[in-house]
C-alpha atoms as a PDB file:
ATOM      1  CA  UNK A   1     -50.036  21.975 -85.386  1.00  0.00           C
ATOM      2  CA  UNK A   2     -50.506  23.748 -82.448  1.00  0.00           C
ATOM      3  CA  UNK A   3     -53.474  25.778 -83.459  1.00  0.00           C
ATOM      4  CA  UNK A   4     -55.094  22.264 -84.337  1.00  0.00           C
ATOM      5  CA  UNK A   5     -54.475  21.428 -80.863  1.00  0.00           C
ATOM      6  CA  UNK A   6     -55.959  24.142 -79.594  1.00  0.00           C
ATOM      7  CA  UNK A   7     -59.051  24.000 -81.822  1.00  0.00           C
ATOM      8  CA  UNK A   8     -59.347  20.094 -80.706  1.00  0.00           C
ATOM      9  CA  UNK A   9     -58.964  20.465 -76.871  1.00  0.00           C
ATOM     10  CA  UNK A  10     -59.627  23.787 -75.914  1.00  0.00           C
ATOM     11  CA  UNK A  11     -62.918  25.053 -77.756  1.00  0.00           C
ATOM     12  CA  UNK A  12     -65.885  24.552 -75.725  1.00  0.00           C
ATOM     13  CA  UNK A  13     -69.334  24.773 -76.656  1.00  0.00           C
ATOM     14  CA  UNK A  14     -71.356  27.405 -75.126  1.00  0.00           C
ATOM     15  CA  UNK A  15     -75.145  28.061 -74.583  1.00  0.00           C
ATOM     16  CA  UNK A  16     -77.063  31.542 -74.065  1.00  0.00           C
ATOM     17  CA  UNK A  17     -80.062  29.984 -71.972  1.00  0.00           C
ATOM     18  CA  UNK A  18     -80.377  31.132 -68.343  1.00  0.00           C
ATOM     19  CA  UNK A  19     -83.026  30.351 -65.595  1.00  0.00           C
ATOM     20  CA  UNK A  20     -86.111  32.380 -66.499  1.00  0.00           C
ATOM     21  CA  UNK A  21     -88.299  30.815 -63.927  1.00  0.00           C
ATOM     22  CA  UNK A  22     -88.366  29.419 -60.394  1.00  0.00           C
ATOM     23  CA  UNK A  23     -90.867  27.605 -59.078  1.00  0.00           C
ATOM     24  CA  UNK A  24     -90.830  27.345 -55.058  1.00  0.00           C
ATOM     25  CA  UNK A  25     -93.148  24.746 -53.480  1.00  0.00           C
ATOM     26  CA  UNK A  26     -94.575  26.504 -50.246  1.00  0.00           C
ATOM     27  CA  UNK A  27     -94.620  24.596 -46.815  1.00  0.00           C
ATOM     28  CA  UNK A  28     -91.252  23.920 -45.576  1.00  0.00           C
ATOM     29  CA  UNK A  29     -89.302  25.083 -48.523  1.00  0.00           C
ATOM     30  CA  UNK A  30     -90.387  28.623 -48.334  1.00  0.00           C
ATOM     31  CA  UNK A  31     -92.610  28.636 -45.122  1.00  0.00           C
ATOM     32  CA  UNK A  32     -93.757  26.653 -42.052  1.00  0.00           C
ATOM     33  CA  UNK A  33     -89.847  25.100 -41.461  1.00  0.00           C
ATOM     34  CA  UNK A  34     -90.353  21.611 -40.927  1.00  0.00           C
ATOM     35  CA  UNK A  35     -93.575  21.486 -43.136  1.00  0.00           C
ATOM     36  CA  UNK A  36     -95.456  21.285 -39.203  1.00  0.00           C
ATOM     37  CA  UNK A  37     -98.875  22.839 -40.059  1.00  0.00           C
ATOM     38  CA  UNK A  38     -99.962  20.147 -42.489  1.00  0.00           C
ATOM     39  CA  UNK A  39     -98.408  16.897 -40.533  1.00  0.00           C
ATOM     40  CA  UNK A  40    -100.071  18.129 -36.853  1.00  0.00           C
ATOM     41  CA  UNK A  41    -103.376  18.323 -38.817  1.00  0.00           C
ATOM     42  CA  UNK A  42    -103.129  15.154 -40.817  1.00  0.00           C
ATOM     43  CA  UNK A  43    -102.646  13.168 -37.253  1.00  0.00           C
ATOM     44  CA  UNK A  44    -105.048  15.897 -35.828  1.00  0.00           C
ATOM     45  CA  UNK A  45    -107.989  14.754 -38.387  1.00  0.00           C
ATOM     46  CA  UNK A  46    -107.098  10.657 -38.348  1.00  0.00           C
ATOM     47  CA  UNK A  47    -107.069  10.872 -34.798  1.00  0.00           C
ATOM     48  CA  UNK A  48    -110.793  12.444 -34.974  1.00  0.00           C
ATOM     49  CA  UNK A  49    -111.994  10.115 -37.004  1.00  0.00           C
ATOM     50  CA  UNK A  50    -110.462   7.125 -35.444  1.00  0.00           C
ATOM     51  CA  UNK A  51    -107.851   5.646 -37.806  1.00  0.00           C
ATOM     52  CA  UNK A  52    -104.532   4.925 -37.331  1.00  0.00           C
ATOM     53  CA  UNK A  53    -101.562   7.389 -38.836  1.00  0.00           C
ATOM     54  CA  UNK A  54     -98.017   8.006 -37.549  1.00  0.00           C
ATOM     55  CA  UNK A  55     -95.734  10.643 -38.525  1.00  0.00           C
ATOM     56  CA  UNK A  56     -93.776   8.720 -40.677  1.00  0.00           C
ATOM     57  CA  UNK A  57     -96.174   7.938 -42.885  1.00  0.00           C
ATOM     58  CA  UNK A  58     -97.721  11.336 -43.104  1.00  0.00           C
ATOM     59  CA  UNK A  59     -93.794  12.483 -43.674  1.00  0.00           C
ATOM     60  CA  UNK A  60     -93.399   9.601 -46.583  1.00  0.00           C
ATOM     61  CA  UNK A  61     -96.452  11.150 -48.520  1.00  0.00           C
ATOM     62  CA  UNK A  62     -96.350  15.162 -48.102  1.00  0.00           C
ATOM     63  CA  UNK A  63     -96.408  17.400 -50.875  1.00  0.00           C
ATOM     64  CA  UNK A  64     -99.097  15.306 -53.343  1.00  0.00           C
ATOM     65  CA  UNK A  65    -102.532  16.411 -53.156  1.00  0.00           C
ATOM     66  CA  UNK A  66    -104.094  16.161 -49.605  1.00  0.00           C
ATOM     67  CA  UNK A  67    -106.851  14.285 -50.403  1.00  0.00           C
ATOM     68  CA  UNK A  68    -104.655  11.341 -52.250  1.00  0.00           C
ATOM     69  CA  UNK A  69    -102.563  11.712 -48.945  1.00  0.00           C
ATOM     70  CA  UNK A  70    -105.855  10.895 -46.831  1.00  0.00           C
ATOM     71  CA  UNK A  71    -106.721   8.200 -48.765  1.00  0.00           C
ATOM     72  CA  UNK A  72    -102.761   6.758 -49.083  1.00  0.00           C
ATOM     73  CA  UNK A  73    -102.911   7.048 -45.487  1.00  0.00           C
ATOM     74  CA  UNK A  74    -105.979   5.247 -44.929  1.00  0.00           C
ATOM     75  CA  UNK A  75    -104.866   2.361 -47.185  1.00  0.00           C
ATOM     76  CA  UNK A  76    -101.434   2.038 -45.305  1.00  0.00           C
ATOM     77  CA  UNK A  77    -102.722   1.673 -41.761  1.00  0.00           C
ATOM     78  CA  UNK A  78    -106.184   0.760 -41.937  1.00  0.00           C
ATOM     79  CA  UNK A  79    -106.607  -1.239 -45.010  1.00  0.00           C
ATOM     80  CA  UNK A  80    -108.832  -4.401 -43.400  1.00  0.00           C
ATOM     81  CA  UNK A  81    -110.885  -2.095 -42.344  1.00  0.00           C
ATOM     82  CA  UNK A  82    -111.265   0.223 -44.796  1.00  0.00           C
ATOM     83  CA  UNK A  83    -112.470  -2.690 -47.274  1.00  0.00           C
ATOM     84  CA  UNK A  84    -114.646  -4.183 -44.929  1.00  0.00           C
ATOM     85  CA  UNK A  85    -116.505  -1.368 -44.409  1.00  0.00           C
ATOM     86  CA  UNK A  86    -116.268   0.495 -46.684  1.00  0.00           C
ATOM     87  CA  UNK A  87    -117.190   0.254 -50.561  1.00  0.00           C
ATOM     88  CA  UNK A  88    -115.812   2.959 -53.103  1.00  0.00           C
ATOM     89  CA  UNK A  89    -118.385   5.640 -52.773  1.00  0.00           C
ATOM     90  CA  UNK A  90    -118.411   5.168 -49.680  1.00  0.00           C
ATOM     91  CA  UNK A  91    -114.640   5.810 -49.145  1.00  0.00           C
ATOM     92  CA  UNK A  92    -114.890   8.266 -51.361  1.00  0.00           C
ATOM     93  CA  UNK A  93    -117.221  10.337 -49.144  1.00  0.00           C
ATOM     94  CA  UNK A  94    -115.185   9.557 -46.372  1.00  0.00           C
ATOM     95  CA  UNK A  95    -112.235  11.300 -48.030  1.00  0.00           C
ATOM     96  CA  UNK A  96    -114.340  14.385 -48.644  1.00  0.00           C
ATOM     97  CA  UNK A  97    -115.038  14.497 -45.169  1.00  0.00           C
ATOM     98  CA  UNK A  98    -112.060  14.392 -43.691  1.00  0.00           C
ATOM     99  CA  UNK A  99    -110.701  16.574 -46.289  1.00  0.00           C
ATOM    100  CA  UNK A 100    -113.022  19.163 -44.803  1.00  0.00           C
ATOM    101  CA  UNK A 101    -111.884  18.872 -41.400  1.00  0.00           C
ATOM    102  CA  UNK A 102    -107.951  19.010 -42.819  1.00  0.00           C
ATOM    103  CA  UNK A 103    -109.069  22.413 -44.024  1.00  0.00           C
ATOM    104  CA  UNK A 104    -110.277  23.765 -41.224  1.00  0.00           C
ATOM    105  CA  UNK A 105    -107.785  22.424 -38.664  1.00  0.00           C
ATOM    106  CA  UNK A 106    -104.742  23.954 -41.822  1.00  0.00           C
ATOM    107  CA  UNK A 107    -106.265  27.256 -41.640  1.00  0.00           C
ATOM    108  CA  UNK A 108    -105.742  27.395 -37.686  1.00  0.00           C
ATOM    109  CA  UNK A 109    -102.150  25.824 -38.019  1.00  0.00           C
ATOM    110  CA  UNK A 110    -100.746  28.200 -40.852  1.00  0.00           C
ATOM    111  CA  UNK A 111    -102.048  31.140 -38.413  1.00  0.00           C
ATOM    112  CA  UNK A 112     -99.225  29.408 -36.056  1.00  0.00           C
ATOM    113  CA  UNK A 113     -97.062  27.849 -38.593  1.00  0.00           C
ATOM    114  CA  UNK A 114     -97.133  29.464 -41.503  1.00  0.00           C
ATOM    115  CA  UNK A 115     -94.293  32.331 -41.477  1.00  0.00           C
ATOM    116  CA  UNK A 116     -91.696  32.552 -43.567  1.00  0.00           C
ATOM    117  CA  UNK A 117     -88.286  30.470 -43.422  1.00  0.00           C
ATOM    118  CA  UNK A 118     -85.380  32.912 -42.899  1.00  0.00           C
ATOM    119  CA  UNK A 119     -83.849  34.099 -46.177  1.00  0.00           C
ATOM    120  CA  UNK A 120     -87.054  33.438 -48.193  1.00  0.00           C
ATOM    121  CA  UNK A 121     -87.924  37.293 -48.718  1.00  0.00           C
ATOM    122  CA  UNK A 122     -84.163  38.228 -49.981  1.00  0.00           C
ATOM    123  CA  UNK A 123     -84.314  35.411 -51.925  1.00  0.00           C
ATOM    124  CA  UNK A 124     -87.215  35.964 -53.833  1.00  0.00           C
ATOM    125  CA  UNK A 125     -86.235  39.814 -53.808  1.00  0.00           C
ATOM    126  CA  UNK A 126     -83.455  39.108 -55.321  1.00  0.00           C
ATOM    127  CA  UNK A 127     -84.039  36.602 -57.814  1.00  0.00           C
ATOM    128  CA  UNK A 128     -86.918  39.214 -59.205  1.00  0.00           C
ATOM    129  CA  UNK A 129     -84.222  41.903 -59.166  1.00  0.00           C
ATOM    130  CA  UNK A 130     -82.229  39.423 -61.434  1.00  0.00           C
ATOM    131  CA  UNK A 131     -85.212  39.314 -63.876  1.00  0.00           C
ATOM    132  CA  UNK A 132     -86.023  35.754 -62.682  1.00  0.00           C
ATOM    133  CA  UNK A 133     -89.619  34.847 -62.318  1.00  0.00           C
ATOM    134  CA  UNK A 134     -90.643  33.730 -59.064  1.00  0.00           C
ATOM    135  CA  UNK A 135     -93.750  30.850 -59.277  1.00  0.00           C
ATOM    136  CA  UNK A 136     -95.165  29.049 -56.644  1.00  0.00           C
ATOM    137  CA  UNK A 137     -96.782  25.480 -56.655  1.00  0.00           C
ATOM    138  CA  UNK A 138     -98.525  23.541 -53.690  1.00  0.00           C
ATOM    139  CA  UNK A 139     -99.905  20.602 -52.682  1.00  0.00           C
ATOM    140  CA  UNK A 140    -102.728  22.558 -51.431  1.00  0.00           C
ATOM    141  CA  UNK A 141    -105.857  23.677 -52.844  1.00  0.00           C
ATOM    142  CA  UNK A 142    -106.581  27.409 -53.661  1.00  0.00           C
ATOM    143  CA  UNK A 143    -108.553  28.178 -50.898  1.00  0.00           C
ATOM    144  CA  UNK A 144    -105.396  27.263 -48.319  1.00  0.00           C
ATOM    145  CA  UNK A 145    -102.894  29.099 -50.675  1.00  0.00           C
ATOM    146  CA  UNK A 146    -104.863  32.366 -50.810  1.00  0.00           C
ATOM    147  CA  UNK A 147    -104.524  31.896 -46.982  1.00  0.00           C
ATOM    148  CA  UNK A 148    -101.599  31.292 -46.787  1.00  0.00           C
ATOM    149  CA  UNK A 149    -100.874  34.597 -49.532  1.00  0.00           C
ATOM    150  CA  UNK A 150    -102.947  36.541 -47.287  1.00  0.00           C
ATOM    151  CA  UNK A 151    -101.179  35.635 -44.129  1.00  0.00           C
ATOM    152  CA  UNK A 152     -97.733  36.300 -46.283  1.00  0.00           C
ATOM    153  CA  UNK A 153     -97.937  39.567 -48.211  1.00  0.00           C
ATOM    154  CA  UNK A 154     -94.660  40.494 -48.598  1.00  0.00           C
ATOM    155  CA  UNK A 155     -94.182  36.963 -50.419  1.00  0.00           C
ATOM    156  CA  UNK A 156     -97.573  37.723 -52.365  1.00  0.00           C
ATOM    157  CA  UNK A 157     -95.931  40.711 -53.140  1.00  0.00           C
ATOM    158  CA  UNK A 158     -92.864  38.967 -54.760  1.00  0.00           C
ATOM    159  CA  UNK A 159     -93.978  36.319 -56.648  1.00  0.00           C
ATOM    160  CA  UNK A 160     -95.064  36.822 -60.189  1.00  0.00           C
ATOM    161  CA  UNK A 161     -97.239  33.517 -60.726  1.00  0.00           C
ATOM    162  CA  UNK A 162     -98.932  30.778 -58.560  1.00  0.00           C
ATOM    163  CA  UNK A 163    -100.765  27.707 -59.322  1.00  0.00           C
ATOM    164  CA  UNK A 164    -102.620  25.181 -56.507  1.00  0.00           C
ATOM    165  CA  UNK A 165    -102.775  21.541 -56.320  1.00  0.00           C
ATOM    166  CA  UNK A 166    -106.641  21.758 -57.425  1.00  0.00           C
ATOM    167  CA  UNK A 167    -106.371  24.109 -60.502  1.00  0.00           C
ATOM    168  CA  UNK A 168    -104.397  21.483 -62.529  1.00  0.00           C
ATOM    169  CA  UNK A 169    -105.920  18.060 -64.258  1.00  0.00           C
ATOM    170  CA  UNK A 170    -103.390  16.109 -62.064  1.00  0.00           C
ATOM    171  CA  UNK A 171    -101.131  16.984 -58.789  1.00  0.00           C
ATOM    172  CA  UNK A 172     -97.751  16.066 -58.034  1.00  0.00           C
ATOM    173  CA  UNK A 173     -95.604  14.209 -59.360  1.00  0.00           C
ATOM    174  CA  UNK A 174     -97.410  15.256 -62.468  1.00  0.00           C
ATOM    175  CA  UNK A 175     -95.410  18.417 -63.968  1.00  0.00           C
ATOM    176  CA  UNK A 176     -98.656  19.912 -64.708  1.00  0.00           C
ATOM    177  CA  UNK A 177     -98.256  22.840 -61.873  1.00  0.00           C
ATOM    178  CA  UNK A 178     -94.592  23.643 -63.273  1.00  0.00           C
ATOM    179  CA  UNK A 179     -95.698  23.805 -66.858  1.00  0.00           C
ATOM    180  CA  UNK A 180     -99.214  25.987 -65.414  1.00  0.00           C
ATOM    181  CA  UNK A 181     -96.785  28.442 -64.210  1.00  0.00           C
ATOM    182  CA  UNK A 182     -94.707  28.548 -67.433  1.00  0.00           C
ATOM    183  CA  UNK A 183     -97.493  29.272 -69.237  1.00  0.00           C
ATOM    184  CA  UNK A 184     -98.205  32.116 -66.684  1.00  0.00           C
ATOM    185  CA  UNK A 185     -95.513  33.166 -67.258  1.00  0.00           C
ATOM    186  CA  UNK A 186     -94.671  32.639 -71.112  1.00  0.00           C
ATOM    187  CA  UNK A 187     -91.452  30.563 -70.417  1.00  0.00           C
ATOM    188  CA  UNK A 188     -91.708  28.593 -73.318  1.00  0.00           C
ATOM    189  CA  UNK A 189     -87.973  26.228 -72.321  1.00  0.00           C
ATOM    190  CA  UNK A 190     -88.243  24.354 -69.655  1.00  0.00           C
ATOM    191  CA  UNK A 191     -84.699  23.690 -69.648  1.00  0.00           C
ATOM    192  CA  UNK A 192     -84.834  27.401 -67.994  1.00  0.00           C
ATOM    193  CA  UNK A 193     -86.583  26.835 -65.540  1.00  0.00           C
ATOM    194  CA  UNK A 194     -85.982  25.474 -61.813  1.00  0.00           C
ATOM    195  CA  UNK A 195     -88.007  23.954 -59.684  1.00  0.00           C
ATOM    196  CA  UNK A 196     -86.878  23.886 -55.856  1.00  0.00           C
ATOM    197  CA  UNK A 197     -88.593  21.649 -53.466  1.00  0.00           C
ATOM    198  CA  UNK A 198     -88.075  19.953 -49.924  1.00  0.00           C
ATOM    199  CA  UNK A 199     -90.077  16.663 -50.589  1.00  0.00           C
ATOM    200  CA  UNK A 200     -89.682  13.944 -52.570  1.00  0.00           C
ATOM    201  CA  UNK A 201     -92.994  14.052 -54.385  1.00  0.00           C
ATOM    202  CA  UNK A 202     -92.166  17.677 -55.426  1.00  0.00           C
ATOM    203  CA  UNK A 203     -88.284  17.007 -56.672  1.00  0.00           C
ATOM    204  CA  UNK A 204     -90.170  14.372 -58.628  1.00  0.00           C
ATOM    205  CA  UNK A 205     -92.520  16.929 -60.270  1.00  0.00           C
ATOM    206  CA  UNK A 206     -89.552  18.871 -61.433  1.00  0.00           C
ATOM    207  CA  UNK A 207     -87.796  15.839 -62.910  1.00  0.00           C
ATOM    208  CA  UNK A 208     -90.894  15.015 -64.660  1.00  0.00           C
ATOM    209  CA  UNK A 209     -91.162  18.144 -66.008  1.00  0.00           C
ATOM    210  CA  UNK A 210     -87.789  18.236 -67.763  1.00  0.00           C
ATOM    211  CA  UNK A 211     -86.761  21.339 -65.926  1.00  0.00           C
ATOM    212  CA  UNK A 212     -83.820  21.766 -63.398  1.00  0.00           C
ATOM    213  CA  UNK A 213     -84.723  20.425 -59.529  1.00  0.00           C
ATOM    214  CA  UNK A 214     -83.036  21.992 -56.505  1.00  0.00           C
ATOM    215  CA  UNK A 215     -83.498  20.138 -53.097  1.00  0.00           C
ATOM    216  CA  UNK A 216     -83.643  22.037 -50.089  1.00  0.00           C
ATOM    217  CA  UNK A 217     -82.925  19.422 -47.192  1.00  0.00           C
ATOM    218  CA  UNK A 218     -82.210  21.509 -43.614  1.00  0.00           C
ATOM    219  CA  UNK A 219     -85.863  23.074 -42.834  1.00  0.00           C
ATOM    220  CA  UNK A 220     -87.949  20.323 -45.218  1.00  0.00           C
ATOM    221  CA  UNK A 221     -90.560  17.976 -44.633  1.00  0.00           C
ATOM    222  CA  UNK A 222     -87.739  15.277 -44.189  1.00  0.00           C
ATOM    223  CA  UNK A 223     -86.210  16.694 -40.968  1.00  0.00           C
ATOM    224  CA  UNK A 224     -89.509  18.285 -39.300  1.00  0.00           C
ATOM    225  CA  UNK A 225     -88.104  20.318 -37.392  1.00  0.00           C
ATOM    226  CA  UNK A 226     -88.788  24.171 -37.267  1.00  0.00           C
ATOM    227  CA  UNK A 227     -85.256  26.748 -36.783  1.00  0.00           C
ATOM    228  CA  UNK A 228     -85.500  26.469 -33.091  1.00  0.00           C
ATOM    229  CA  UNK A 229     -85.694  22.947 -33.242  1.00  0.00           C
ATOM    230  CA  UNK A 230     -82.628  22.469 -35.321  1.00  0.00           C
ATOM    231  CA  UNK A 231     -80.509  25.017 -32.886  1.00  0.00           C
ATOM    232  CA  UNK A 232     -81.258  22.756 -30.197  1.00  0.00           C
ATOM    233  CA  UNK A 233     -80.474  19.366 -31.915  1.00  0.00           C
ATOM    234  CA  UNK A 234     -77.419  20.681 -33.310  1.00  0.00           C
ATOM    235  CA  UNK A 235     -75.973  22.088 -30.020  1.00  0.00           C
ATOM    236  CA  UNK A 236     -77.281  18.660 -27.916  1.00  0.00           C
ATOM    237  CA  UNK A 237     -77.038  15.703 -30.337  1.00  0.00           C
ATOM    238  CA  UNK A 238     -74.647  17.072 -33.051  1.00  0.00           C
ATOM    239  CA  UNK A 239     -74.404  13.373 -34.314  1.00  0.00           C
ATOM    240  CA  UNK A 240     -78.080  12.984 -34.494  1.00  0.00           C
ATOM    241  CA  UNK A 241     -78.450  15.890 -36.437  1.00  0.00           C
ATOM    242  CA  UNK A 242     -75.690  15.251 -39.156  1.00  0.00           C
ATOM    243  CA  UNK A 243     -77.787  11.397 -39.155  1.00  0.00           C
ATOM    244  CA  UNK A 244     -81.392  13.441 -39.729  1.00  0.00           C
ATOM    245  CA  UNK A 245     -79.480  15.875 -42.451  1.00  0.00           C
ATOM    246  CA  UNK A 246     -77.928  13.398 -43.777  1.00  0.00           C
ATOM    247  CA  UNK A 247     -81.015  11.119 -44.761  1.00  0.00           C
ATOM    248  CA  UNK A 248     -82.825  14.112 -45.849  1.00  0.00           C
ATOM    249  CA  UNK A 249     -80.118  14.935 -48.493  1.00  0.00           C
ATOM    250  CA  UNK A 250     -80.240  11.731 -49.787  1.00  0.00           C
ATOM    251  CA  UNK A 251     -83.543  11.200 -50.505  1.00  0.00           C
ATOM    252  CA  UNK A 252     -83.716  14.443 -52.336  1.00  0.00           C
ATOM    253  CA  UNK A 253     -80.361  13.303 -54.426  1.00  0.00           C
ATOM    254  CA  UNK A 254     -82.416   9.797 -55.142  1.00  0.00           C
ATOM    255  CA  UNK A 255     -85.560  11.380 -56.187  1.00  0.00           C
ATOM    256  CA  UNK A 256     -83.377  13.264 -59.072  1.00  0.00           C
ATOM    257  CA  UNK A 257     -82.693  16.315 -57.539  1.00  0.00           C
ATOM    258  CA  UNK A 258     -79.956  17.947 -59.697  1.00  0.00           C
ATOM    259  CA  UNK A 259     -78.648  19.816 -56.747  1.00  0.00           C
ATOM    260  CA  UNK A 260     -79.465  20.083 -53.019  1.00  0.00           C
ATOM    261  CA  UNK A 261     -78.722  22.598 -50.340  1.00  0.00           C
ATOM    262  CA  UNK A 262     -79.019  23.173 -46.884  1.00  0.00           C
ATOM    263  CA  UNK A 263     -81.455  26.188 -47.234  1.00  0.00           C
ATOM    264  CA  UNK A 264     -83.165  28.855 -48.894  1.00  0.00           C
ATOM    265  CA  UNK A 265     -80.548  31.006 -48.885  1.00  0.00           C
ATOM    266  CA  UNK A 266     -78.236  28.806 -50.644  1.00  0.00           C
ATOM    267  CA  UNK A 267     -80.626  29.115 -53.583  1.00  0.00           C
ATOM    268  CA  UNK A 268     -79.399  31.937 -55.710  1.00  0.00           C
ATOM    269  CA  UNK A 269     -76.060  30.667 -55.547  1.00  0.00           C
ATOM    270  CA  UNK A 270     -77.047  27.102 -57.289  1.00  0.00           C
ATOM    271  CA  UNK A 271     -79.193  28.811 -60.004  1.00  0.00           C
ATOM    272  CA  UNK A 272     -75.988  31.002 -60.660  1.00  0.00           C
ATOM    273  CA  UNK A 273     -74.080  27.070 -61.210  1.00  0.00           C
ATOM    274  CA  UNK A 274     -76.816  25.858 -62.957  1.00  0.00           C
ATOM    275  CA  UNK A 275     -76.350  29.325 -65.304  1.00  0.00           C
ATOM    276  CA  UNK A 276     -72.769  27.973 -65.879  1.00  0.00           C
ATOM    277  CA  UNK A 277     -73.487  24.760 -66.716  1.00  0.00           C
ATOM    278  CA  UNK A 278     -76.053  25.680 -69.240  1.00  0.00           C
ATOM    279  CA  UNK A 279     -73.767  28.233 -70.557  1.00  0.00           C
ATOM    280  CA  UNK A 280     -71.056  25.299 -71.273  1.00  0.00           C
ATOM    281  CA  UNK A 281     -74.074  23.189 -73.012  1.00  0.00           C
ATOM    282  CA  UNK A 282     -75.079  20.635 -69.692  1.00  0.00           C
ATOM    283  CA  UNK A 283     -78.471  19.679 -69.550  1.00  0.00           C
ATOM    284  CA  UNK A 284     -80.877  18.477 -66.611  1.00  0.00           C
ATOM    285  CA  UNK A 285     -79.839  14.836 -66.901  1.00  0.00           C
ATOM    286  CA  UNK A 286     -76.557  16.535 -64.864  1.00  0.00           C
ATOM    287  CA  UNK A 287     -76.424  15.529 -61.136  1.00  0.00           C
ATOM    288  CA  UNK A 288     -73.835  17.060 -58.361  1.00  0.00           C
END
């Protein structure tokens, strides 16, 4: 009788999958803290062309494809005028123009911006010393990721795959750049793979793609704030930080983020939890 009890209550089902593959998104979860370079240069190109922008609404779009996030912005402030003057081609031309002065104005920021968040090397070091691949995926086009590779290459160093906004069919919160790397990487599950991402738009792509979503919340697009920022709002306004952290953890949790943390660091620690839950048999649809 007691062995039948301990057969009923006590057995647990266990799994041999493990993370294979993580997939980083690059500004503000891995560099540029506060994801700074591309929201100074969205206002810095709406202001040049004369149409209204604030940061909120650059903040409520990043990480999708920079031209959608020109043309969402232009809709949201400037709609009246955008259909009185301008037809489709015509917007459509305006988009490609100020998508050329985004990319010059991004180069120049990311040679200000663009360093890495502390703890993103020995986290990437170490999750390749644990036979994890390391991906990248981006809401920018190849020819700002190669910069930003080139101004990085210890991180180019580290990473085994990447895959730009502009080299898939469709951009975030498509999973095509998660499933890109996969197949860069021949990770055929993607229930062993994570994706980890401070903006909505990319927690999203993770969800979408079936695959395991960490949310990193402290140096994200959310709070825009770089390290030195945070020091200071911590040490002044304690209680407006907790408010600004707060928020930014909970739109992260909404958008389906399976886990979030407070940084980078934290990261080899949750894909060592999310190793224990597959091991007892959990699946994605498991949030903490």
């Amino acid at each position: 009788m007691l062995r039948q009890l301990s057969r009923r209550y006590f057995t647990t089902r266990t799994n041999r999958k493990k993370i294979q593959l993580a997939v980083f998104d690059v500004g503000g979860t891995i560099i540029d803290a506060g994801c700074k370079a591309p929201a100074i240069t969205f206002k810095k190109v709406f202001d040049q062309y004369k149409f209204d922008t604030n940061m909120s609404n650059i903040r409520k779009h990043m990480g999708i494809c920079k031209k959608e996030h020109i043309r969402r912005l232009l809709l949201d402030g400037n709609r009246d005028r955008i259909n009185e003057d301008y037809d489709y081609n015509e917007l459509s031309k305006l988009i490609d123009r100020m998508y050329y002065s985004f990319e010059e104005h991004e180069y120049i920021a990311l040679e200000e911006y663009g360093k890495p968040i502390t703890g993103t090397i020995e986290v990437l070091s170490r999750l390749g010393n644990e036979s994890i691949s390391v991906g990248l995926c981006t809401g920018f086009n190849r020819n700002i990721l190669n910069k930003i590779l080139q101004l990085n290459p210890v991180i180019n160093q580290l990473i085994t795959t990447c895959v730009a906004n502009n080299e898939v069919s469709l951009g975030r919160p498509s999973p095509f750049m998660v499933y890109q790397n996969m197949m860069n990487t021949r990770v055929t599950d993607y229930e062993c793979v994570v994706k980890v991402d401070d903006t909505v738009s990319g927690i999203l792509e993770g969800v979408n793609a079936g695959c395991w979503t960490i949310g990193v919340s402290k140096y994200g697009n959310s709070m825009g704030m770089d390290e030195e920022e945070i020091i200071k709002l911590k040490k002044i306004d304690p209680e407006e930080y907790h408010r600004r952290h707060n928020k930014a953890i909970l739109e992260l949790k909404q958008a389906g983020a399976n886990m979030v943390v407070d940084e980078i660091r934290s990261v080899p620690q949750a894909i060592n939890k999310i190793n224990d839950l597959l091991f007892y048999g959990h699946d994605t649809t498991l949030k903490m």
